[in-house]
N, C-alpha and C. Protein backbone atom coordinates (compact mmCIF):
# COMPACT_ATOMS: atom_id res chain seq x y z
N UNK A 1 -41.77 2.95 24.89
CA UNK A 1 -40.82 3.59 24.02
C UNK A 1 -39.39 3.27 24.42
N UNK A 2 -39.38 3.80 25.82
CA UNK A 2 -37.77 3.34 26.08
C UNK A 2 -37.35 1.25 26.12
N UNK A 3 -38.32 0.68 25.88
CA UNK A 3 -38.30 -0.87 26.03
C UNK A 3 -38.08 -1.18 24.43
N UNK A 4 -38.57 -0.07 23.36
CA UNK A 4 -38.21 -0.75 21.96
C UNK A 4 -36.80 0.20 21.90
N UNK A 5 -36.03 1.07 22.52
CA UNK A 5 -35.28 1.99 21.95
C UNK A 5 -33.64 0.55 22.50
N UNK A 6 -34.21 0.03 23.77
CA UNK A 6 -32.92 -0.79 24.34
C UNK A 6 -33.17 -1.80 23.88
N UNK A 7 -34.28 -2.08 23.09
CA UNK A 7 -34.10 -3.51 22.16
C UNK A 7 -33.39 -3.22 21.18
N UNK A 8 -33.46 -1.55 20.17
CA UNK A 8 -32.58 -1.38 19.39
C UNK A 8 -31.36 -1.06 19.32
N UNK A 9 -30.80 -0.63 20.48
CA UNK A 9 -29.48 -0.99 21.06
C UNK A 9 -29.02 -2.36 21.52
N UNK A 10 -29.38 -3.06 21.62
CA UNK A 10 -29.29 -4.51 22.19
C UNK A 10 -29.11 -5.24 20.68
N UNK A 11 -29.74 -4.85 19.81
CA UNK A 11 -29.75 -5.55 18.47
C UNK A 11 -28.43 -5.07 17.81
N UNK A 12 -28.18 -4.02 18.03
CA UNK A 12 -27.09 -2.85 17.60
C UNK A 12 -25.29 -3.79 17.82
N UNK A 13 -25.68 -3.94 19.44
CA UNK A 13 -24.80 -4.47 19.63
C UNK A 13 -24.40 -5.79 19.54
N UNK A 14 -25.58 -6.59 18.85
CA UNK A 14 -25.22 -7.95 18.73
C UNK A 14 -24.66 -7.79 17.11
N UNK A 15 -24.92 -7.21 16.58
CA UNK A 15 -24.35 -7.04 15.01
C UNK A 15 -22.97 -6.08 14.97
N UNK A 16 -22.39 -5.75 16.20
CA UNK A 16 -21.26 -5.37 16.14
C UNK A 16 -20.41 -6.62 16.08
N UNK A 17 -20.92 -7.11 17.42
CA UNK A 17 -20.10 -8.39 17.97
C UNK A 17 -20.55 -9.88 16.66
N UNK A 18 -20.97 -9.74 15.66
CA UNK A 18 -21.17 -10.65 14.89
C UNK A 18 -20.41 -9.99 13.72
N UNK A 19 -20.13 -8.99 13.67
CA UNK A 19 -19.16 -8.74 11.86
C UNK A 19 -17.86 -7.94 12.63
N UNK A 20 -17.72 -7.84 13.99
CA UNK A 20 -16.48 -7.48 14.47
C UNK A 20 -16.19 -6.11 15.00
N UNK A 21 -15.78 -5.76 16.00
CA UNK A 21 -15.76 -4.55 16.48
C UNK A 21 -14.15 -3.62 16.32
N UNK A 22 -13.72 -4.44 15.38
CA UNK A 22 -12.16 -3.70 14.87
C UNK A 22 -12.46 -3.19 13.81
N UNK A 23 -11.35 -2.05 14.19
CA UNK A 23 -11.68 -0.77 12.68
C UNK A 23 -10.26 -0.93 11.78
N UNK A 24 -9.16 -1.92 12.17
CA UNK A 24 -8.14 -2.66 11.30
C UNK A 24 -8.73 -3.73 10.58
N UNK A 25 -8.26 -3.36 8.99
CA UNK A 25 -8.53 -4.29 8.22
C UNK A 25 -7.75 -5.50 8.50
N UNK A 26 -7.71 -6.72 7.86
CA UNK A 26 -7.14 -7.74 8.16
C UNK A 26 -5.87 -7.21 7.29
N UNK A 27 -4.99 -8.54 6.93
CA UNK A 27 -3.70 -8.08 6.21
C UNK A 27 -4.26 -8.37 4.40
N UNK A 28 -5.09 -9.09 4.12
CA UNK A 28 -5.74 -9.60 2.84
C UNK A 28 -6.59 -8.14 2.58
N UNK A 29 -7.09 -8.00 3.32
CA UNK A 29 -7.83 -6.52 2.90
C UNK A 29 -6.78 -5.31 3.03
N UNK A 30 -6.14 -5.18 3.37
CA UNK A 30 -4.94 -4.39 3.37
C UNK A 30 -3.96 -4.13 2.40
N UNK A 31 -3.71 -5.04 2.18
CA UNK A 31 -2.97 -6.11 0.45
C UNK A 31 -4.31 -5.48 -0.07
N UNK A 32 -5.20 -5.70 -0.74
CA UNK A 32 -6.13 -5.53 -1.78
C UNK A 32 -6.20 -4.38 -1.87
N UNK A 33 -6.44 -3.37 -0.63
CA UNK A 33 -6.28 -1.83 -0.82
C UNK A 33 -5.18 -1.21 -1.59
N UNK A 34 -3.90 -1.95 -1.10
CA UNK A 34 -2.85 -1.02 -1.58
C UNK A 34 -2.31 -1.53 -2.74
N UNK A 35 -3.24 -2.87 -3.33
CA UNK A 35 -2.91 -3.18 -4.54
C UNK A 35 -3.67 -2.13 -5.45
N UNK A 36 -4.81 -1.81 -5.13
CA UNK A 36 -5.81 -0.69 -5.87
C UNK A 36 -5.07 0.60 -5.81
N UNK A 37 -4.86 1.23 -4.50
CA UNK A 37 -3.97 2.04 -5.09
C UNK A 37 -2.71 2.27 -5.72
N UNK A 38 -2.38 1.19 -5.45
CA UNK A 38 -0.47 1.23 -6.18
C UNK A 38 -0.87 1.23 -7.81
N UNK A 39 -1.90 0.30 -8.37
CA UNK A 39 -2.33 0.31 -9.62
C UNK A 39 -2.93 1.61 -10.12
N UNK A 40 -3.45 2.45 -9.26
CA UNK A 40 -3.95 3.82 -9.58
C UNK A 40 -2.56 5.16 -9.66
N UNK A 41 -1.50 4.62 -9.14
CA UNK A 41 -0.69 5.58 -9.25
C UNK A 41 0.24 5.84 -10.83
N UNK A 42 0.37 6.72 -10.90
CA UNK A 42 0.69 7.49 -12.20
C UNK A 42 2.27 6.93 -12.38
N UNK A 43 2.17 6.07 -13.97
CA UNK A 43 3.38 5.32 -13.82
C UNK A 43 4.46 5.90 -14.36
N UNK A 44 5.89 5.66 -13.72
CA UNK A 44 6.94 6.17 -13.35
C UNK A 44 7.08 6.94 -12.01
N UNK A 45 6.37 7.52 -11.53
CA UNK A 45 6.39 8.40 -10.06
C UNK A 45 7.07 7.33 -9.38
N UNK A 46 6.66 6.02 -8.92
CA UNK A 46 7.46 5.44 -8.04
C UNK A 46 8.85 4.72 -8.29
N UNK A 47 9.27 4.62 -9.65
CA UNK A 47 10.18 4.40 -9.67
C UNK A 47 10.93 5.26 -9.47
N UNK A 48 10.73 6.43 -9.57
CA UNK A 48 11.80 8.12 -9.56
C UNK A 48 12.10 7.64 -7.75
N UNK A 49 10.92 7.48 -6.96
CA UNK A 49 11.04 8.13 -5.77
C UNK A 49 11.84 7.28 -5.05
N UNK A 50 11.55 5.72 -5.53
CA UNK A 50 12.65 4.29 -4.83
C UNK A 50 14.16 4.93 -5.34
N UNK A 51 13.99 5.30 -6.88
CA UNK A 51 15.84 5.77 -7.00
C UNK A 51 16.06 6.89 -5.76
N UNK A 52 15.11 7.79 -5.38
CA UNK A 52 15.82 8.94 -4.99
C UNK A 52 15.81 8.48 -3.27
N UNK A 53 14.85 7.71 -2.83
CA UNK A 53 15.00 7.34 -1.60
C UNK A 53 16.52 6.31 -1.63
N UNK A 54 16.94 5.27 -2.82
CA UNK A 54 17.82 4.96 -2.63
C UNK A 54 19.18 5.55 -2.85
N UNK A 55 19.02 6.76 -3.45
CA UNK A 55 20.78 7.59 -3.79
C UNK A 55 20.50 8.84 -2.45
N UNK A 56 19.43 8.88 -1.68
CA UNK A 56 20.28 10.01 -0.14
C UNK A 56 20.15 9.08 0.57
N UNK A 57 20.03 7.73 0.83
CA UNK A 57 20.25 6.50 1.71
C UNK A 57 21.81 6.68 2.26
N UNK A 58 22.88 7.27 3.34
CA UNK A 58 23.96 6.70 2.95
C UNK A 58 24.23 5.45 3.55
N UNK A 59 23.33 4.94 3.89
CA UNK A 59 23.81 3.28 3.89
C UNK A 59 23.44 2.41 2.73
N UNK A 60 22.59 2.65 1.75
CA UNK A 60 23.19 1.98 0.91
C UNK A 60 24.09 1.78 0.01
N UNK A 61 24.09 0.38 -0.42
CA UNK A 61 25.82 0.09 -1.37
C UNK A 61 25.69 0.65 -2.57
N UNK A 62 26.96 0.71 -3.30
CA UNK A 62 26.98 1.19 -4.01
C UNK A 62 26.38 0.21 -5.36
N UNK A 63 26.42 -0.91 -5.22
CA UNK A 63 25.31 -1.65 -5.98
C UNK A 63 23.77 -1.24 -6.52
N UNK A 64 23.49 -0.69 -5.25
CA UNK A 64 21.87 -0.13 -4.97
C UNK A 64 21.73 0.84 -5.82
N UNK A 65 23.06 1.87 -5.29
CA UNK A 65 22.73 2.94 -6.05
C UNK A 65 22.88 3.22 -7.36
N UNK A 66 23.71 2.48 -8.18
CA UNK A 66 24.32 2.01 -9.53
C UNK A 66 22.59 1.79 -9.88
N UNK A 67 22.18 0.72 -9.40
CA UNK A 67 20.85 0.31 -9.76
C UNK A 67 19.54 1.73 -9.55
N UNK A 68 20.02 2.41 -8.88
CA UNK A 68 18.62 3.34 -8.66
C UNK A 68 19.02 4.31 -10.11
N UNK A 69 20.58 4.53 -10.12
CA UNK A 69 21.00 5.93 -11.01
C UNK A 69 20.67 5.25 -12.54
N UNK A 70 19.92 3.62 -13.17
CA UNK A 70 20.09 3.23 -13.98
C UNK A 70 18.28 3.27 -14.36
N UNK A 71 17.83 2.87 -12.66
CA UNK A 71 16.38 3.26 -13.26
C UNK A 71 15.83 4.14 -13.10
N UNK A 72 16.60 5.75 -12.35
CA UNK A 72 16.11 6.56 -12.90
C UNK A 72 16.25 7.43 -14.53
N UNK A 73 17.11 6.89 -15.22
CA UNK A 73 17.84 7.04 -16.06
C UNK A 73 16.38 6.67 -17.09
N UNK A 74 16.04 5.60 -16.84
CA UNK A 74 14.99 4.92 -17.76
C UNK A 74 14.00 5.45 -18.31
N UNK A 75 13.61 6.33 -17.48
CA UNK A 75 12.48 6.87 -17.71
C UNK A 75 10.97 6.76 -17.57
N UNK A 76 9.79 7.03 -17.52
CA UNK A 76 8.68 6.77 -17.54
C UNK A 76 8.49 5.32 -18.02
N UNK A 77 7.70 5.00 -17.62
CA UNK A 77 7.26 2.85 -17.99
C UNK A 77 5.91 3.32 -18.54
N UNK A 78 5.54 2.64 -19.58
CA UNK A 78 4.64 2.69 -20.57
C UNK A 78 3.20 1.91 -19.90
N UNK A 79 3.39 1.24 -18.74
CA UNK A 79 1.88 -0.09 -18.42
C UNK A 79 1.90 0.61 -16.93
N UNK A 80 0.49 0.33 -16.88
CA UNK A 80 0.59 0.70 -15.15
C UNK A 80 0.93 -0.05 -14.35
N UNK A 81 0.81 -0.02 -12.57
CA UNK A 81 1.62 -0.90 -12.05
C UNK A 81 0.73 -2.22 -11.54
N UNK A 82 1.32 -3.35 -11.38
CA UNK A 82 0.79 -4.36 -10.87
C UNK A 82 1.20 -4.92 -9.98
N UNK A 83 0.68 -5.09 -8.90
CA UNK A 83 1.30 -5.73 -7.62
C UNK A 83 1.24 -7.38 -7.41
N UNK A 84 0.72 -8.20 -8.44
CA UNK A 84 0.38 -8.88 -8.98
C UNK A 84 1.65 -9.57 -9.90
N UNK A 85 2.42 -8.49 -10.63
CA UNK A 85 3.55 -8.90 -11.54
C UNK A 85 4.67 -9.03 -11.06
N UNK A 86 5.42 -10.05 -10.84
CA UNK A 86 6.97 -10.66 -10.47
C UNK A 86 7.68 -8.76 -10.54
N UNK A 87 7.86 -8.45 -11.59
CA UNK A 87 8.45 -7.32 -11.78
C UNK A 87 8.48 -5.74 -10.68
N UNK A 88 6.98 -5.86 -11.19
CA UNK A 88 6.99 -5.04 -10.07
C UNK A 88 7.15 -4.97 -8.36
N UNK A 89 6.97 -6.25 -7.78
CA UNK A 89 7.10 -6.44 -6.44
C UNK A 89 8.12 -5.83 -5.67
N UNK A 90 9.02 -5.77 -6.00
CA UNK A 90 10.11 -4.36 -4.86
C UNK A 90 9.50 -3.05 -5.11
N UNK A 91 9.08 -2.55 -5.99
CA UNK A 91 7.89 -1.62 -5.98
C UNK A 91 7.12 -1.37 -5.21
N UNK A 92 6.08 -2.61 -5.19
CA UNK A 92 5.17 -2.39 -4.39
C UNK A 92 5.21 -2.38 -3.59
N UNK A 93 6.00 -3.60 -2.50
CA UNK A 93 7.15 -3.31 -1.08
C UNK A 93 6.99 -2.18 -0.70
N UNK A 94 8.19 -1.20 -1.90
CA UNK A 94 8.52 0.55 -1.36
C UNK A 94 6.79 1.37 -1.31
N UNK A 95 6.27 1.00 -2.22
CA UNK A 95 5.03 1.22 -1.97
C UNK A 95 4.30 1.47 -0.44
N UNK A 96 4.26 0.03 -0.50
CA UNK A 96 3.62 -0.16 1.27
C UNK A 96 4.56 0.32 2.34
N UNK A 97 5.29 0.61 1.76
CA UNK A 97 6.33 1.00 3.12
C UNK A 97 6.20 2.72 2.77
N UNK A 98 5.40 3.18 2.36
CA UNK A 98 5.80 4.87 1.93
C UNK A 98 4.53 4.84 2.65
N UNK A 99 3.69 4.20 2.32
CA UNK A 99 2.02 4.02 2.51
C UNK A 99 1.89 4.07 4.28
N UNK A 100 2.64 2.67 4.82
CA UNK A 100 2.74 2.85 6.53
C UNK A 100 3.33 3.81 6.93
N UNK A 101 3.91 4.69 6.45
CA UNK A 101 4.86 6.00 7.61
C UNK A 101 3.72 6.90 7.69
């Protein structure tokens, strides 16, 4: 009994060490996650929150903020988000960066 139980530990551990013993995704699986969720988030929420993280910034310029006070101004966006689309990519950025803290 105990000779098949350390064969099944012995097997155990060769299939760790063959698909990897890290519990960090790579950066491609990481990216794919937070492309799924950034696409699941309810659209407009993140544009509100990049304006409002960028108007109590006081280091940023006043460029930035011209630009945050114009898209919060905008209002709700009609398509969900894509991390995928030219457009959205400073988005998704603030995204992943709300996501790592």
């Amino acid at each position: 009994m105990i000779t098949v139980m350390r064969g099944y530990v012995a097997a155990g551990a060769a299939l760790l060490l063959l698909v990897g013993c890290s519990s960090e995704p790579s950066e491609a699986e990481q990216r794919t996650a937070d492309c799924e969720a950034f696409a699941a988030e309810t659209p407009g929420t993140l544009e509100l929150d990049w304006a409002a993280d960028i108007m109590s910034d006081p280091n940023s310029t006043p460029e930035e903020q011209q630009e945050a006070m114009k898209v919060a101004a905008r209002g709700e966006r009609d398509r969900p988000y894509d991390c995928d689309v030219p457009a959205d990519q400073k988005l998704f950025e603030h995204y992943r960066e709300m996501r790592s803290q």
